[in-house]
Protein backbone atom coordinates (compact mmCIF):
# COMPACT_ATOMS: atom_id res chain seq x y z
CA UNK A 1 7.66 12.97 4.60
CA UNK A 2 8.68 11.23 1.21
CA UNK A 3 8.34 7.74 1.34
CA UNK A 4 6.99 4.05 1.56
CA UNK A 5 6.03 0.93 3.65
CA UNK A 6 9.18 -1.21 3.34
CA UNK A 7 8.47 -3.98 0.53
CA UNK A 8 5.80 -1.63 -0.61
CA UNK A 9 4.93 -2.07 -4.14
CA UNK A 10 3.81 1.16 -6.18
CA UNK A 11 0.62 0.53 -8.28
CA UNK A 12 -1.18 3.58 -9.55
CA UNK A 13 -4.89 3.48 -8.65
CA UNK A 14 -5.59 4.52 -12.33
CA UNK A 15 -3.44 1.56 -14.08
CA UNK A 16 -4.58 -1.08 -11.03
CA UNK A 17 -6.93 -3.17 -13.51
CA UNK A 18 -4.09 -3.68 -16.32
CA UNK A 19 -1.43 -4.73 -13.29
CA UNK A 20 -3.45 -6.96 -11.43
CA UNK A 21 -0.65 -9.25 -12.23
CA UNK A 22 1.97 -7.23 -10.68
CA UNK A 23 0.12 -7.64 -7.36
CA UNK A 24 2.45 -9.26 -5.02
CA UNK A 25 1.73 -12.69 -3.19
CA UNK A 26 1.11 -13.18 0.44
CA UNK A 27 0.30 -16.06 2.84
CA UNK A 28 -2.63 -13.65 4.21
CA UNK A 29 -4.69 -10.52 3.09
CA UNK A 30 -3.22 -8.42 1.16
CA UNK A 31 -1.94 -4.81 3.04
CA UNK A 32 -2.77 -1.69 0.47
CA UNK A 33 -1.51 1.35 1.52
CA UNK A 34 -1.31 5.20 0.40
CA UNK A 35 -0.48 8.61 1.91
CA UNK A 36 -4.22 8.90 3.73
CA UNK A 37 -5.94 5.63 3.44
CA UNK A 38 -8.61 7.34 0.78
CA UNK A 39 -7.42 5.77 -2.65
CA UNK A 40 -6.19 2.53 -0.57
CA UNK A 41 -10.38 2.06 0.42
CA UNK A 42 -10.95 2.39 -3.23
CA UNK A 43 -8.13 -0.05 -4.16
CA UNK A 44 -9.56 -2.45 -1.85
CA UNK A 45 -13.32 -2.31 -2.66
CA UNK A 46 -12.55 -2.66 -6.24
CA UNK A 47 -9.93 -6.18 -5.66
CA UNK A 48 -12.34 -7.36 -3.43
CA UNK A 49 -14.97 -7.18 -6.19
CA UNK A 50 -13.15 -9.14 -8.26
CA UNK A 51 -12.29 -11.92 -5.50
CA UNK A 52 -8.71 -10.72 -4.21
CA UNK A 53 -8.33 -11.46 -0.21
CA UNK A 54 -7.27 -7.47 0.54
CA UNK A 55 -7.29 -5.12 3.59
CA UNK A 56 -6.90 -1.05 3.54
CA UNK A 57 -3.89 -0.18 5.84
CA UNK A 58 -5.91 2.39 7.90
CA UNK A 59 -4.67 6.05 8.02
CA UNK A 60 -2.08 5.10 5.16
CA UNK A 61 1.26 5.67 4.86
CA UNK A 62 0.95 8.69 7.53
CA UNK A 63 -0.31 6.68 10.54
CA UNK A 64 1.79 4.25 9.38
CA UNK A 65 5.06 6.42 9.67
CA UNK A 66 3.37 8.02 13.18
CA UNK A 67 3.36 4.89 14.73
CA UNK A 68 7.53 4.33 14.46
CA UNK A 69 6.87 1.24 11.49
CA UNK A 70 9.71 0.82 8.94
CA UNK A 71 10.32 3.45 5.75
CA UNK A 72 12.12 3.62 3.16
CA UNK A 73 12.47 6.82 1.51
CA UNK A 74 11.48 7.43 -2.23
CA UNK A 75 15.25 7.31 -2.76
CA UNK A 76 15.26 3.45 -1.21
CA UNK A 77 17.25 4.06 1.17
CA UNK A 78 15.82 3.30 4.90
CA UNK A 79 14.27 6.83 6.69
CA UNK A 80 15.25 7.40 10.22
CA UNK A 81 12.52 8.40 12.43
């Protein structure tokens, strides 16, 4: 399935230390997410180094679609599960 947590914001893994920036705000930890949870870990061990209050969405976007939470597709329209 195509698609993305709803309010997801897409930072490459690669560019992550020149957007830091971009990161969005949040009144808790920070949710990263992607497809399998693998690059997500990464994400997270590398803000945490540098002080951000993050937490890896386990089982990524594909547990996170299993489980009936809300998509949108890569088109941004809402998916129906």
């Amino acid at each position: 399935m195509a698609g993305h947590a709803v309010g997801a914001v897409n930072i490459p893994l690669d560019v992550l230390p020149a957007l830091l920036e971009d990161l969005p705000t949040t009144d808790g930890p920070l949710p990263v997410i992607c497809k399998s949870g693998g690059r997500s870990a990464r994400a997270v061990a590398y803000l945490q180094e540098r002080g951000h209050l993050v937490v890896n969405v386990t089982g990524g976007t594909q547990a996170w679609a299993a489980a009936g939470k809300p998509m949108d597709a890569d088109s941004g329209k809402p998916v129906v599960l």
